[in-house]
Protein backbone atom coordinates (compact mmCIF):
# COMPACT_ATOMS: atom_id res chain seq x y z
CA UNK A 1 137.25 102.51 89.07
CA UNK A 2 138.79 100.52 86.31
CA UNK A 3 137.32 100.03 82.53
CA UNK A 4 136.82 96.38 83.37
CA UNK A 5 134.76 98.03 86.89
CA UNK A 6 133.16 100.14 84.41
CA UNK A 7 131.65 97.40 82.44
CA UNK A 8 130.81 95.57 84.99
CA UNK A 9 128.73 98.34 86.52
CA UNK A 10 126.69 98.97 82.78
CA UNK A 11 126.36 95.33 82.68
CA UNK A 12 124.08 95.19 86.21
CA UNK A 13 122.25 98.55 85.06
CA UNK A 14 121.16 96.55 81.70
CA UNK A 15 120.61 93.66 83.87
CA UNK A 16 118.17 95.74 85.83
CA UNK A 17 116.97 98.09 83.19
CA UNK A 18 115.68 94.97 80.94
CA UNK A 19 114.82 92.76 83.59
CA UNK A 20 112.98 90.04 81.40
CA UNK A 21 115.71 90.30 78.09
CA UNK A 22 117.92 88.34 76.82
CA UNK A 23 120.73 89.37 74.60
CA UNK A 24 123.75 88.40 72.90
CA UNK A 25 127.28 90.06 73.24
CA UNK A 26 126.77 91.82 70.28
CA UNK A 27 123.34 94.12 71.35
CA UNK A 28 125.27 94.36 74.74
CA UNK A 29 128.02 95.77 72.73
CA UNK A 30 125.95 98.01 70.91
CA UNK A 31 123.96 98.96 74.78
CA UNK A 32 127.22 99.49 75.82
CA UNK A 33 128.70 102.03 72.91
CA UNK A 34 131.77 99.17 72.76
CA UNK A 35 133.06 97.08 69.89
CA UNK A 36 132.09 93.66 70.54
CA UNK A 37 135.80 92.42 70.43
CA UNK A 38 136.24 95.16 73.08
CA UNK A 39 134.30 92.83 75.54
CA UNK A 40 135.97 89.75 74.93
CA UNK A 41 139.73 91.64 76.01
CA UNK A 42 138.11 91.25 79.51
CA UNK A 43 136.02 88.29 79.60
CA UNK A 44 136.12 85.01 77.95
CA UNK A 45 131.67 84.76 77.32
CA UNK A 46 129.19 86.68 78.25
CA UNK A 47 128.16 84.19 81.06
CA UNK A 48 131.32 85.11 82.69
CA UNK A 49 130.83 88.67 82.28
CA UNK A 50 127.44 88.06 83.98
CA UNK A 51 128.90 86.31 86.36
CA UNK A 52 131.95 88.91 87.47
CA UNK A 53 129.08 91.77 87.48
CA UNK A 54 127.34 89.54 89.89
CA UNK A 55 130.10 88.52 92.35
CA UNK A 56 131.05 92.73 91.82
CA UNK A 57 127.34 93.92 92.75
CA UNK A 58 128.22 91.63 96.32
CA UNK A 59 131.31 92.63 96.85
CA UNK A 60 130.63 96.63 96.46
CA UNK A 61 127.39 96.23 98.68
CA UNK A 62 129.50 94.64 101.17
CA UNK A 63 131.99 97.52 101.48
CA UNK A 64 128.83 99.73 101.55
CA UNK A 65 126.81 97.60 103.97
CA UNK A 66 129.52 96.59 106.84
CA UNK A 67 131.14 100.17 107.95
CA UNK A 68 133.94 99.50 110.29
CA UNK A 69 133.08 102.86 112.21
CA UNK A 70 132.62 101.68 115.82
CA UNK A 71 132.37 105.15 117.63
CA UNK A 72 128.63 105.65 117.17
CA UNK A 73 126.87 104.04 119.97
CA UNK A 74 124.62 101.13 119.55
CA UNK A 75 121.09 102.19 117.72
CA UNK A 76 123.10 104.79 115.66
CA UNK A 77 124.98 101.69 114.54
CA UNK A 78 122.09 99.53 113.67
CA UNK A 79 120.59 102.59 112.02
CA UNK A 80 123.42 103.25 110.11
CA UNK A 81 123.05 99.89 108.65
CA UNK A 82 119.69 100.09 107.89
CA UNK A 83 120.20 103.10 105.89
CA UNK A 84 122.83 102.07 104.27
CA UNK A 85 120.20 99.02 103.04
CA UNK A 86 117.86 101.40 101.97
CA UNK A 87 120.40 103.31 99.71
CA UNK A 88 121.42 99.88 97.93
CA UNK A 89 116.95 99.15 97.27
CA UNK A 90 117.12 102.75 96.13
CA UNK A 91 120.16 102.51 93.81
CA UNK A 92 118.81 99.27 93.01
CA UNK A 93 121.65 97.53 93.93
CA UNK A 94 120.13 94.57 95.43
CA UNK A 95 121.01 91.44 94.45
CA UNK A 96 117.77 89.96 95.35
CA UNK A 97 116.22 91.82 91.94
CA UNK A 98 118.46 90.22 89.42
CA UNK A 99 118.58 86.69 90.15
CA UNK A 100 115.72 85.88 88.13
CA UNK A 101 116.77 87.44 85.03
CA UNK A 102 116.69 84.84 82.40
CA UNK A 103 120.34 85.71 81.77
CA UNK A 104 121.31 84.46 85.48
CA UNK A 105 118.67 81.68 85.42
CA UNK A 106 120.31 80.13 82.38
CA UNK A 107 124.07 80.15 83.77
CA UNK A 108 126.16 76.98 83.28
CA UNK A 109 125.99 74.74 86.98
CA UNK A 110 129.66 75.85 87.84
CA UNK A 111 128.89 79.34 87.32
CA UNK A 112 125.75 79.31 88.97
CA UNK A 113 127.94 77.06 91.91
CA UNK A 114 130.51 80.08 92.36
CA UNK A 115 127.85 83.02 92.79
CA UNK A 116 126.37 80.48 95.11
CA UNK A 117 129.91 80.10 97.17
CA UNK A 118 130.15 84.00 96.80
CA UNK A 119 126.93 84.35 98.27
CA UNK A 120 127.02 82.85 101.12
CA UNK A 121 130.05 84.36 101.89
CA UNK A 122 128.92 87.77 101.69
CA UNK A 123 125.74 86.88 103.62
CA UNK A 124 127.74 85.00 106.28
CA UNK A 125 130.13 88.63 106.55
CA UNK A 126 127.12 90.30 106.98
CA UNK A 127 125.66 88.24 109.44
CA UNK A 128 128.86 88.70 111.39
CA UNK A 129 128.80 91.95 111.33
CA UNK A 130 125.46 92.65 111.86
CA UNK A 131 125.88 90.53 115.46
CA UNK A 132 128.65 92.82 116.27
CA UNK A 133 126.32 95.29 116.04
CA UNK A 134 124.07 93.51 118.20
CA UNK A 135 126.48 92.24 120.87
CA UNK A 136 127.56 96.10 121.35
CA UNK A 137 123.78 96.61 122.25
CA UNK A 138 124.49 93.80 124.78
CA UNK A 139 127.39 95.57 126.46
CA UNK A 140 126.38 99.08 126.57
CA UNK A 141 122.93 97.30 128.64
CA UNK A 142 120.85 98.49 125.13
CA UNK A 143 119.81 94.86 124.94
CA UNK A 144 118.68 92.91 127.87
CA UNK A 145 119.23 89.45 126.84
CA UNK A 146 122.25 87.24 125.77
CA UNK A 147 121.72 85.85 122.26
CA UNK A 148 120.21 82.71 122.22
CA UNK A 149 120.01 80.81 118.51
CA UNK A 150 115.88 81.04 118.52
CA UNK A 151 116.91 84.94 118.94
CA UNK A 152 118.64 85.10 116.40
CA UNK A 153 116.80 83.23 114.06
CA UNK A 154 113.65 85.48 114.70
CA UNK A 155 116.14 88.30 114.33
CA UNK A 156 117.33 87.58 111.22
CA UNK A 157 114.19 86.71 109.87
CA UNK A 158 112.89 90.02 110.85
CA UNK A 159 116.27 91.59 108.78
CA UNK A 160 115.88 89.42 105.47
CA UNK A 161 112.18 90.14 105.55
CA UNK A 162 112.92 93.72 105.57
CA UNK A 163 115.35 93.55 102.83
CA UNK A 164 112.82 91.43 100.72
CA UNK A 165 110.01 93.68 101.52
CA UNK A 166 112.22 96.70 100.02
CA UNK A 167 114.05 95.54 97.36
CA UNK A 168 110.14 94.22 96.17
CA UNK A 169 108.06 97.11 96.73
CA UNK A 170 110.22 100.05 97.05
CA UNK A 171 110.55 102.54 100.32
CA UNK A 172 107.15 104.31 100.10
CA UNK A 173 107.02 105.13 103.77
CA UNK A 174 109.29 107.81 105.91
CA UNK A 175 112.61 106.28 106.43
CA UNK A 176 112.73 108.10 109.90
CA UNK A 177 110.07 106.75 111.47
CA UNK A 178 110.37 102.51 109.56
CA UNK A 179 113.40 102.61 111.19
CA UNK A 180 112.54 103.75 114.59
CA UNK A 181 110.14 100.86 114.67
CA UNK A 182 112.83 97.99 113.18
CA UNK A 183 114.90 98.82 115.52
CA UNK A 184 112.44 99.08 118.46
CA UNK A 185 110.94 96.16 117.41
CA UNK A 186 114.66 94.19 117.03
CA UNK A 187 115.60 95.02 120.56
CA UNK A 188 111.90 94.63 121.95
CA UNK A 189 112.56 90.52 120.33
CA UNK A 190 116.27 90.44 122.26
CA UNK A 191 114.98 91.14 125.69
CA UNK A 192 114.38 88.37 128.19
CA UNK A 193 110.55 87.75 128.33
């Protein structure tokens, strides 16, 4: 991890930590135990230091959330995945939480415009990914039914819910068993009526 990487990771922990602040480079300086000149060596405002620790936060939950390991069979996959969600609400590491800080509210349009591109780029990677996952349930006969687009609009309702619904309220329930019951419930949507 780099100092800039460094930064960038105390700048989303304030971001969390005072969810409802505002503040000026020079209290995040003084948050930060850095010189305020110290900032500026790696970004030009502190909208653009917002920014970076934005389009960071996506990129590092993207390297946690789509694990290349294809040897576990299919519901050891999707389970996988899951969990790894569930770390990210419990790190707080979701991006969902932080986009209506005042801090990302008030970004300049462009700004705003390129976490918007990088968004939908990380969500489109995960999609991806995640129907991998799903079309390896096809082949090993997990999963019943081809994937038809009302499928797998109910399907990924059923995911972003689940991600909302954590990220929102927490994981007060036993991991184990939630995730039996996604993933029952997932498959149980897939098969042919």
């Amino acid at each position: 991890m780099t100092k800039k990487d460094d930064i960038l990771e105390e700048v989303l922990e304030l971001l969390h930590t005072h969810a409802a602040d505002k503040f000026t480079m020079k209290n995040l300086a003084e948050h930060l135990n850095r010189s305020k000149s110290s900032l500026y060596e790696y970004f030009p405002s502190k909208q653009e230091m917002i920014t970076e620790a934005l389009e960071y936060l996506m990129e590092t939950n993207k390297s946690v959330l789509l694990d290349p390991d294809t040897t576990a069979d299919f519901k050891a996959r999707l389970k996988g995945y899951f969990l790894r969600i569930m770390q990210l609400v419990e790190d707080k590491r979701m991006m969902q939480n932080l986009v209506y800080h005042p801090e990302v509210n008030t970004l300049p349009d462009a700004l705003k415009k390129r976490l918007e591109t990088k968004m939908i780029a990380v969500q489109a990677a995960n999609r991806e990914f995640f129907w991998d996952v799903m079309e390896a349930g096809i082949n090993a006969g997990e999963i019943s039914s081809t994937v038809s687009a009302e499928r797998k609009h109910v399907v990924e309702s059923m995911m972003v819910g689940t991600m909302v619904e954590m990220s929102h309220r927490g994981l007060p329930f036993d991991k184990e068993t939630y995730l039996n019951e996604l993933i029952d419930s997932m498959i149980c949507v897939q098969q042919k009526p």
